[in-house]
Structure formats: C-alpha cells, structure tokens
Protein backbone atom coordinates (compact mmCIF):
# COMPACT_ATOMS: atom_id res chain seq x y z
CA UNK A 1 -18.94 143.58 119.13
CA UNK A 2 -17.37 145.08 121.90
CA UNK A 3 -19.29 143.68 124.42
CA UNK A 4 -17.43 140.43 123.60
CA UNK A 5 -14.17 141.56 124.25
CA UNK A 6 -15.37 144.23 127.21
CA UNK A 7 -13.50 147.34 126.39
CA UNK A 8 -12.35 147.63 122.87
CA UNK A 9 -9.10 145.70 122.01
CA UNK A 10 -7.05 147.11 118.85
CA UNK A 11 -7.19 144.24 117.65
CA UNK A 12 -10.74 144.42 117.41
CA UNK A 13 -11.51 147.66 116.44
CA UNK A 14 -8.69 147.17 113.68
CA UNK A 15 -10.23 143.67 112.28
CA UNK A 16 -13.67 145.25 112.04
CA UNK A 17 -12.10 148.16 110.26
CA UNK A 18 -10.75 145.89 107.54
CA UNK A 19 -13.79 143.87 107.60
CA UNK A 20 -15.80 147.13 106.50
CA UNK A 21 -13.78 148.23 104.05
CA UNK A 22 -13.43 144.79 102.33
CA UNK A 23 -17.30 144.58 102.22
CA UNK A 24 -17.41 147.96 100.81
CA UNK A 25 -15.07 147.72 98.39
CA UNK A 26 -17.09 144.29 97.28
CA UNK A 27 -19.83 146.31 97.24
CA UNK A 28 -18.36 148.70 94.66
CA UNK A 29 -18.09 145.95 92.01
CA UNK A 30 -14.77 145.71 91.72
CA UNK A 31 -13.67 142.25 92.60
CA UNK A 32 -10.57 142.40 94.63
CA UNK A 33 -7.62 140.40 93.04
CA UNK A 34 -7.60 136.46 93.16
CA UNK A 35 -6.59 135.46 96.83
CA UNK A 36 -3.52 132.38 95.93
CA UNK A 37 -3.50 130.89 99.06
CA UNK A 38 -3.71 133.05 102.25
CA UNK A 39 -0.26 133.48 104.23
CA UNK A 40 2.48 132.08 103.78
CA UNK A 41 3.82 129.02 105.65
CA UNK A 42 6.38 131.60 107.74
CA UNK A 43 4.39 133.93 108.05
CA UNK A 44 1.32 132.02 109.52
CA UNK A 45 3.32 130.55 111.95
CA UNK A 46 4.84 133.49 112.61
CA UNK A 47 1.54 135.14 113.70
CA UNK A 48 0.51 132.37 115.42
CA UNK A 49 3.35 132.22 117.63
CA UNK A 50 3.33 135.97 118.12
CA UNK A 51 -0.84 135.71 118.89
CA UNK A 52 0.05 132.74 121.72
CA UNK A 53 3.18 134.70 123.08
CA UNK A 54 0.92 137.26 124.00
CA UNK A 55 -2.03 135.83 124.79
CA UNK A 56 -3.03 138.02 127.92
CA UNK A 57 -1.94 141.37 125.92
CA UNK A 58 -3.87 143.97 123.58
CA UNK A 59 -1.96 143.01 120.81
CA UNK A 60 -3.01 145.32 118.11
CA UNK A 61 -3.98 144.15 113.94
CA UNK A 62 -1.18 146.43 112.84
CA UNK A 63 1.36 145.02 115.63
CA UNK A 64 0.52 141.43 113.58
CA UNK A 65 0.92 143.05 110.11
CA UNK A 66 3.97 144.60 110.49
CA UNK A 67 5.34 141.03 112.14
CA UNK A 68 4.84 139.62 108.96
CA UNK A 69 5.25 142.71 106.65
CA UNK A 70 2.03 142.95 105.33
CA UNK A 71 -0.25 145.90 105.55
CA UNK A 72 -3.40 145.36 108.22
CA UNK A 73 -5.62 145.00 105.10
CA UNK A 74 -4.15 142.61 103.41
CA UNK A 75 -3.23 140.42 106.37
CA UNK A 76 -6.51 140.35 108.00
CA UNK A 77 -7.92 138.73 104.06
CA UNK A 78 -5.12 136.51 104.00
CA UNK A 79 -4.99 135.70 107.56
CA UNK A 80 -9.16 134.88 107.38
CA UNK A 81 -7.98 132.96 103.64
CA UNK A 82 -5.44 130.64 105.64
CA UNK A 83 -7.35 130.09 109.07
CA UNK A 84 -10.85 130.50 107.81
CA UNK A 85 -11.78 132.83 110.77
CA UNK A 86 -10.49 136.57 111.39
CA UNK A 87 -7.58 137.23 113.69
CA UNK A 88 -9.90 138.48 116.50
CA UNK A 89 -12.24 135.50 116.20
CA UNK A 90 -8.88 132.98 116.33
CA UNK A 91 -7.54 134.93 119.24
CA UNK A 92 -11.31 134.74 120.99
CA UNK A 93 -10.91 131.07 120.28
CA UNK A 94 -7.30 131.07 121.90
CA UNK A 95 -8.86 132.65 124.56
CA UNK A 96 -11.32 130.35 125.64
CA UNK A 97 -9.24 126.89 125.24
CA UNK A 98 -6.62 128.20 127.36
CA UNK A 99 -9.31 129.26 130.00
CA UNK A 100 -11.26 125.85 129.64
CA UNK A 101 -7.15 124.61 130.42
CA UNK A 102 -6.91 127.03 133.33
CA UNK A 103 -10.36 125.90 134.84
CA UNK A 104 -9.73 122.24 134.22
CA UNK A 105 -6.55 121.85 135.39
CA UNK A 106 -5.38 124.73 138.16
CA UNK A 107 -7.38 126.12 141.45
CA UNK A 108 -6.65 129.24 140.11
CA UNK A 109 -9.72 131.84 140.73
CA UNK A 110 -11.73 133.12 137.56
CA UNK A 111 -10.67 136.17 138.30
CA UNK A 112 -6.84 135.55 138.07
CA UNK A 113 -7.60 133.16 134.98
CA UNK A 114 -9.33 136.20 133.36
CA UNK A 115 -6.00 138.12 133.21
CA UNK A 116 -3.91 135.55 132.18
CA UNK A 117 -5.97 135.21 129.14
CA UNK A 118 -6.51 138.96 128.54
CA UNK A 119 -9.22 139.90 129.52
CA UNK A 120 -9.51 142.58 132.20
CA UNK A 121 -11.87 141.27 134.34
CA UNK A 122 -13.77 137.83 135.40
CA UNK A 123 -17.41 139.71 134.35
CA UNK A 124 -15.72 140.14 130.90
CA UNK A 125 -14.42 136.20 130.80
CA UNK A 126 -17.82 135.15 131.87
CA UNK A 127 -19.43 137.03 129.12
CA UNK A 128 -17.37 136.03 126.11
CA UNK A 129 -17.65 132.23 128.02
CA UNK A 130 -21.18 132.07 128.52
CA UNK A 131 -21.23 133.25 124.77
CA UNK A 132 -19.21 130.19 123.70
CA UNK A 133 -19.48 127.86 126.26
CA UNK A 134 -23.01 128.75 127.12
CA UNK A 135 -22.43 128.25 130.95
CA UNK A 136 -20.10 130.41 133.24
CA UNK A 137 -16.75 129.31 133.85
CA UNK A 138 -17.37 128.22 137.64
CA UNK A 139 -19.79 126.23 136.05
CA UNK A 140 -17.70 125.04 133.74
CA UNK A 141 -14.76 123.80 136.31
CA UNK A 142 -17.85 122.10 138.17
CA UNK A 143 -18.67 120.20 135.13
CA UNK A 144 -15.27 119.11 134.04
CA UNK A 145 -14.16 117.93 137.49
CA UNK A 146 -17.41 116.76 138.96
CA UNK A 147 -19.29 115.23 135.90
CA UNK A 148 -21.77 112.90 137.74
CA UNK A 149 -22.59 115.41 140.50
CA UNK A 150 -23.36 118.58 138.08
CA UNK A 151 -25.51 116.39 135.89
CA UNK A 152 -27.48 115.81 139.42
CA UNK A 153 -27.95 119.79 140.00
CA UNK A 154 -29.28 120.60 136.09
C-alpha cells in the first residue's frame, strides 16, 4: 500500500487503520449498527471541498473527521457508505484526473505536475499512474495530444 502513495501519507496509514479494525470487529460477530445513509449532505460536501482545497497536501483521516465532527472511524464507514470508495482511494482518484488535466492541457513538466497533485516526486506520480493509467504520464500527454502519431509508435 505504500508503494502507491510513495512515502506514507496520514491519510493512508489512518484509512488502513480503520479498515483493519472494521474487518476485525466483523470478524468478532458482532454486526456493527445499521449504516442509514453514509454522510450527510453538509458534511460530504464539506469533505469534498476540504479533500480538493488541498489536493497537493498530506491531509491527514483525522484532519477530515474532525472537519465534519465525526470520529476517524466512523467517517471513514460513512465516507466509503456515501462515495462507495475509501477517502484515500477518492483522493488517489482526485489525484490522477487532475494530473491527466495537468498533462492534457499545460507544458508543465511531470515533475512540477507531481507536486501540484501531492505527490513528492515524478517517480512516485509515474507509479501510482502507470498503476491506473497503465502507461506513464509522458506517455500519456503523447497520447492525448498526438493521437494518430502514438498509435503509429505502439
């Protein structure tokens, strides 16, 4: 896991933390209470505006909670109830379409695009890209501005 994200994030560490626990806790056979309907309307948006706002940052599980006044346990079930996906799989999502942006529509280098979606270096954007995108990002800007001429080099 944290070779997707290069050095741990807080975020990460935090949302596999909960992710533990609620699978042990499942495991106990105790059922955990009915789930209603994930986060509320204010506070989804909430953490979605907060998770955007500071996109290129190490913002932390806890850091979210406490946005919405939740503890980290319970928001990470309800935040995975409303979105479908955990926080650090939406904000590895974030990541990426705001990269594919960056690639598509600046000359900025990978490298500089990297930081500005927050990651700490261009190897670790090219790993968690070539994960989801399953080519590089240079490859990627090739594609997306060139079409006809990378289809001639595959």
């Amino acid at each position: 896991m944290c070779d997707e994200e290069g050095a741990p994030s807080r975020l990460l560490a935090q949302a596999a933390g909960c992710e533990i626990l609620a699978q042990l806790y499942r495991l106990g056979g105790e059922p955990f209470a009915p789930i209603r309907g994930g986060l509320t309307p204010w506070a989804q948006r909430r953490s979605l505006e907060l998770v955007r706002a500071r996109l290129s940052e190490d913002i932390s599980l806890d850091e979210l909670a406490a946005e919405v006044r939740l503890s980290s346990f319970h928001f990470a079930r309800m935040f995975k109830q409303s979105l479908g996906v955990p926080p650090r799989v939406y904000l590895t999502r974030l990541r990426m379409e705001r990269a594919c942006e960056l690639l598509e529509m600046t000359d900025l280098p990978v490298t500089e695009i990297a930081l500005e979606v927050g990651y700490s270096s261009n190897q670790v954007l090219d790993r968690v890209f070539v994960k989801h995108r399953h080519m590089s990002p240079t490859d990627y800007r090739r594609a997306v501005r060139d079409p006809v001429r990378s289809m001639e080099f595959s």
